[in-house]
N, C-alpha and C. Protein backbone atom coordinates (compact mmCIF):
# COMPACT_ATOMS: atom_id res chain seq x y z
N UNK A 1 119.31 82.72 128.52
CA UNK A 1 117.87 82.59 128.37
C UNK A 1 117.54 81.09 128.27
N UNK A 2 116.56 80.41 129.06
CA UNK A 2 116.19 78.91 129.15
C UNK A 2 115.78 78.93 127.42
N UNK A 3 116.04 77.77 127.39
CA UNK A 3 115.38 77.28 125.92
C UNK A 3 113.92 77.26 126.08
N UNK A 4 113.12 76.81 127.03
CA UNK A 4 111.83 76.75 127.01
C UNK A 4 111.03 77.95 126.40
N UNK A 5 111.97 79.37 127.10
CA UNK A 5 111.79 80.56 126.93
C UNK A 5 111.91 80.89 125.26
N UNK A 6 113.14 80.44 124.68
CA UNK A 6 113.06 80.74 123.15
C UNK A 6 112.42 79.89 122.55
N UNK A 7 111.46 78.83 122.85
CA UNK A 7 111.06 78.31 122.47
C UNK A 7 109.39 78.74 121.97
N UNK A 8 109.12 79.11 123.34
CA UNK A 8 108.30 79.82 123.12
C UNK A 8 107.98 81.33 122.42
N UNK A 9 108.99 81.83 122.26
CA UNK A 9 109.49 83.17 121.58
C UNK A 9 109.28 82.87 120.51
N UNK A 10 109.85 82.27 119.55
CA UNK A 10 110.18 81.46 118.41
C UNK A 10 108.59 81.07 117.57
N UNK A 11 107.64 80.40 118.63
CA UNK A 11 106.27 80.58 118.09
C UNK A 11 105.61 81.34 118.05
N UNK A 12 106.08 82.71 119.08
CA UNK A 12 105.17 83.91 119.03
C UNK A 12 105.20 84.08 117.71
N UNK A 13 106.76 84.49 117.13
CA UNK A 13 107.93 85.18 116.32
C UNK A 13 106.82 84.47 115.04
N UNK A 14 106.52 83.26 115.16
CA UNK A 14 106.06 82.63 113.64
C UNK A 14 104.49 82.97 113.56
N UNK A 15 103.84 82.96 114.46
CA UNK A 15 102.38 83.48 114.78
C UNK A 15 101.95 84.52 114.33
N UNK A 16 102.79 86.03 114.73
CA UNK A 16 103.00 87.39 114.24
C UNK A 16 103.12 87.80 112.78
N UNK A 17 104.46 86.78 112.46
CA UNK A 17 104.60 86.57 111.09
C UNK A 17 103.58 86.23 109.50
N UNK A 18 103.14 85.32 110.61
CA UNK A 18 101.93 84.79 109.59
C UNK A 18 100.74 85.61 109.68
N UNK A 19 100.60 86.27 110.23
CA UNK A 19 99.30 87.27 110.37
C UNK A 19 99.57 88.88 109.88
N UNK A 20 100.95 88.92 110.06
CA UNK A 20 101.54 90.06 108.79
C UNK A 20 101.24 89.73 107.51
N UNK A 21 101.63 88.68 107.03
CA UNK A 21 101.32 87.86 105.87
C UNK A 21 99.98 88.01 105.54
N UNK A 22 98.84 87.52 106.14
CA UNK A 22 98.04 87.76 105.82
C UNK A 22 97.37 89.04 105.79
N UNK A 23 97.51 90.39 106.36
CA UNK A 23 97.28 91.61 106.10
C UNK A 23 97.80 91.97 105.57
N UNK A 24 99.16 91.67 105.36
CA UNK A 24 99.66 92.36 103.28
C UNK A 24 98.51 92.45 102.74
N UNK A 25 98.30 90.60 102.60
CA UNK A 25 97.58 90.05 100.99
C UNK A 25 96.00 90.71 101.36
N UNK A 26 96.02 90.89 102.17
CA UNK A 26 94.28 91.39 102.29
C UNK A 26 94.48 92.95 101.99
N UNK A 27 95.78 93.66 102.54
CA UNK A 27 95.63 95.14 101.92
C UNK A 27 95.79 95.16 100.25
N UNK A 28 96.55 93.98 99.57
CA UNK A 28 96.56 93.57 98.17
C UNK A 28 95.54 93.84 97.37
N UNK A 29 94.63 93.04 98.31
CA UNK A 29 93.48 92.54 97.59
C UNK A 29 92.34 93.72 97.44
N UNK A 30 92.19 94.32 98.62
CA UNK A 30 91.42 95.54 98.77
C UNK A 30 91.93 96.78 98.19
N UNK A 31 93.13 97.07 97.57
CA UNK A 31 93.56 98.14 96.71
C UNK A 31 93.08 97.55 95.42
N UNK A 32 93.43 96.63 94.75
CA UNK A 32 93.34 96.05 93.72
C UNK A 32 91.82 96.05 93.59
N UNK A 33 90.45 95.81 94.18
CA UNK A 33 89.43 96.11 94.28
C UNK A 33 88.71 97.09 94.29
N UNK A 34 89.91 98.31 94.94
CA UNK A 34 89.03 99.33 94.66
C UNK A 34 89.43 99.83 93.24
N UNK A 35 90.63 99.40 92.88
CA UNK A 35 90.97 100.11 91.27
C UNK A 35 90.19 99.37 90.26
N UNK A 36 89.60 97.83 90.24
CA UNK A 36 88.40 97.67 89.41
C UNK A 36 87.29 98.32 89.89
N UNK A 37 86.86 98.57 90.67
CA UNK A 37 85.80 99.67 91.08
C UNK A 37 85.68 100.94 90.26
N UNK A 38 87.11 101.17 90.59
CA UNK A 38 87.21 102.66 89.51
C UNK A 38 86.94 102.31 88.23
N UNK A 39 87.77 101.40 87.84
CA UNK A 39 87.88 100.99 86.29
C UNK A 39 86.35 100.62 85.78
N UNK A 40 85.18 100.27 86.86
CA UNK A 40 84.20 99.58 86.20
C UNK A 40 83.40 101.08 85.94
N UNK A 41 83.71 102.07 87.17
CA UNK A 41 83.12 103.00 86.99
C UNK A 41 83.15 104.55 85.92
N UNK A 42 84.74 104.18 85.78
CA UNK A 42 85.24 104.69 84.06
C UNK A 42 84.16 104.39 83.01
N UNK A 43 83.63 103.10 82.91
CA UNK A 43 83.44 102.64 81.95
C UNK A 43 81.76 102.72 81.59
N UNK A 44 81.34 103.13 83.50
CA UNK A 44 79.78 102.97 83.52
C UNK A 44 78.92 102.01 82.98
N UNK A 45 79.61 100.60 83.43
CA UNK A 45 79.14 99.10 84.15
C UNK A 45 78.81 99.19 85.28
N UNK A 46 77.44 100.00 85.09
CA UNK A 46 76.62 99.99 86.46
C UNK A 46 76.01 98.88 86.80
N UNK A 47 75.52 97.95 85.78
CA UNK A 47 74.36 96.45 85.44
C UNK A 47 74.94 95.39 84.64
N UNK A 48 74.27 94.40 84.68
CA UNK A 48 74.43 93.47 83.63
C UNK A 48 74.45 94.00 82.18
N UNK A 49 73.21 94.96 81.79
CA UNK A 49 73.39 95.08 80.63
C UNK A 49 74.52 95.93 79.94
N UNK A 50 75.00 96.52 80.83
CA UNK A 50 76.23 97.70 80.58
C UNK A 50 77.52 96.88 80.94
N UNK A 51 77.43 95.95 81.07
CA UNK A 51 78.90 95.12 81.64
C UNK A 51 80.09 95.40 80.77
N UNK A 52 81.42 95.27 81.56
CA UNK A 52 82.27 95.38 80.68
C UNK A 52 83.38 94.36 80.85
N UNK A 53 84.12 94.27 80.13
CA UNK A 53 85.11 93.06 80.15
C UNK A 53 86.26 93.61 80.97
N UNK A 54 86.84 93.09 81.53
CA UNK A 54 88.01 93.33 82.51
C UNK A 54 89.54 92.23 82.49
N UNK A 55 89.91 92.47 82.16
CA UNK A 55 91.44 91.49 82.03
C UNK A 55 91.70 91.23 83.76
N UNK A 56 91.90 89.78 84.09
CA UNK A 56 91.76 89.43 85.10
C UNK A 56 93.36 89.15 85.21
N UNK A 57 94.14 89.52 84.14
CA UNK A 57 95.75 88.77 84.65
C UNK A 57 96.29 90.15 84.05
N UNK A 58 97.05 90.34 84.56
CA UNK A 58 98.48 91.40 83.73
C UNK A 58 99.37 91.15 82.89
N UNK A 59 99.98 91.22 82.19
CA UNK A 59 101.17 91.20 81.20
C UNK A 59 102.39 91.42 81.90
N UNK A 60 103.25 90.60 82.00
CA UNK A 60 104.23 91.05 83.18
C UNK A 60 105.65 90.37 82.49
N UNK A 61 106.06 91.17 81.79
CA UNK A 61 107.52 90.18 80.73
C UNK A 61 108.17 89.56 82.07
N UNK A 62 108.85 90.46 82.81
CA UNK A 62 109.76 89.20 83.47
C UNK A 62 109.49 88.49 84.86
N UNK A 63 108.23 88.52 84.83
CA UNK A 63 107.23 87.41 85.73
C UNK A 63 108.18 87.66 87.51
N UNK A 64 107.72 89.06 87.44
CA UNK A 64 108.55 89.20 88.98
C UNK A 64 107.23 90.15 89.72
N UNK A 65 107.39 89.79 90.90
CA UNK A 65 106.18 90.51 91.68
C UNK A 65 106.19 89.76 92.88
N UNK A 66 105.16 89.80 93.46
CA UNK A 66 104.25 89.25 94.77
C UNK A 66 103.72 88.38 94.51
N UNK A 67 103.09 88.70 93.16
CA UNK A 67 101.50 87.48 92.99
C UNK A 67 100.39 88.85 92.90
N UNK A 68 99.46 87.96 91.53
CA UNK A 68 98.58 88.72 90.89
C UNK A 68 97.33 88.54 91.69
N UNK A 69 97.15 89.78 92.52
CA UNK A 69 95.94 89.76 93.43
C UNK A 69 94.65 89.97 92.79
N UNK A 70 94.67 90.12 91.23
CA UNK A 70 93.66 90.54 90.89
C UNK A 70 92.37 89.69 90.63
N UNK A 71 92.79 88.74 90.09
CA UNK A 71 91.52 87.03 90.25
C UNK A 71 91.14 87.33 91.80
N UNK A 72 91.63 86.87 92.57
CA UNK A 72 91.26 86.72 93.95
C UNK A 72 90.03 88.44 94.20
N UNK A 73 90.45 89.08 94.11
CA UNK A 73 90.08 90.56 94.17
C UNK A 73 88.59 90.15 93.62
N UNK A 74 88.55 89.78 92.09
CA UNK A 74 87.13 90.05 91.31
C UNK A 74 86.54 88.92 92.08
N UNK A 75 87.14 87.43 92.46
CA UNK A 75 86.27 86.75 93.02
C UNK A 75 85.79 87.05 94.47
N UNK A 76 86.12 87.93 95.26
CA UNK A 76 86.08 89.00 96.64
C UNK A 76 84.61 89.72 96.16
N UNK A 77 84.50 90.60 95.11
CA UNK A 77 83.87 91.15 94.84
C UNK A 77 82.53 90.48 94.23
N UNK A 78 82.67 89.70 93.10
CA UNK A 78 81.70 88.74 93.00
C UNK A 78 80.66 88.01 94.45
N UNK A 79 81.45 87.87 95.00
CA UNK A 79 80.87 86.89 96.34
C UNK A 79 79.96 87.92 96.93
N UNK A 80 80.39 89.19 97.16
CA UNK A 80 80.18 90.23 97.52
C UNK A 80 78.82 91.10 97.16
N UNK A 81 78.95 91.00 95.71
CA UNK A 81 77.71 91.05 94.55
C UNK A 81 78.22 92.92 95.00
């Protein structure tokens, strides 16, 4: 196979990659959104005046995961109104 050829392969290969990447974190973000959804709706924080407090980080003893989609999520939703 010419090198030109894997060369070009090679950037598809990283192109693809990175756009997997980013539809993980966006399916992340949109699960995690709809479970404060639920959670706000448990709580019937329909308004401002009914608001409820929401823990924006997790408790996670041995700090292993992906990354806490949930900040990103409420600020998704915020923007969103």
């Amino acid at each position: 196979m010419p090198v030109y050829l894997q060369i070009v392969l090679l950037l598809v290969a990283i192109i693809i990659f990175f756009f997997l990447l980013l539809l993980i974190a966006g399916w992340g973000s949109e699960s995690i959104a709809s479970k404060i959804i639920a959670e706000m709706e448990e709580q019937r924080a329909f308004s401002a005046g009914s608001a409820a407090n929401l823990p924006d980080t997790r408790g996670n003893f041995f700090k292993m995961g992906l990354g806490n989609y949930r900040p990103k999520a409420l600020q998704i939703l915020l923007a969103d109104k």
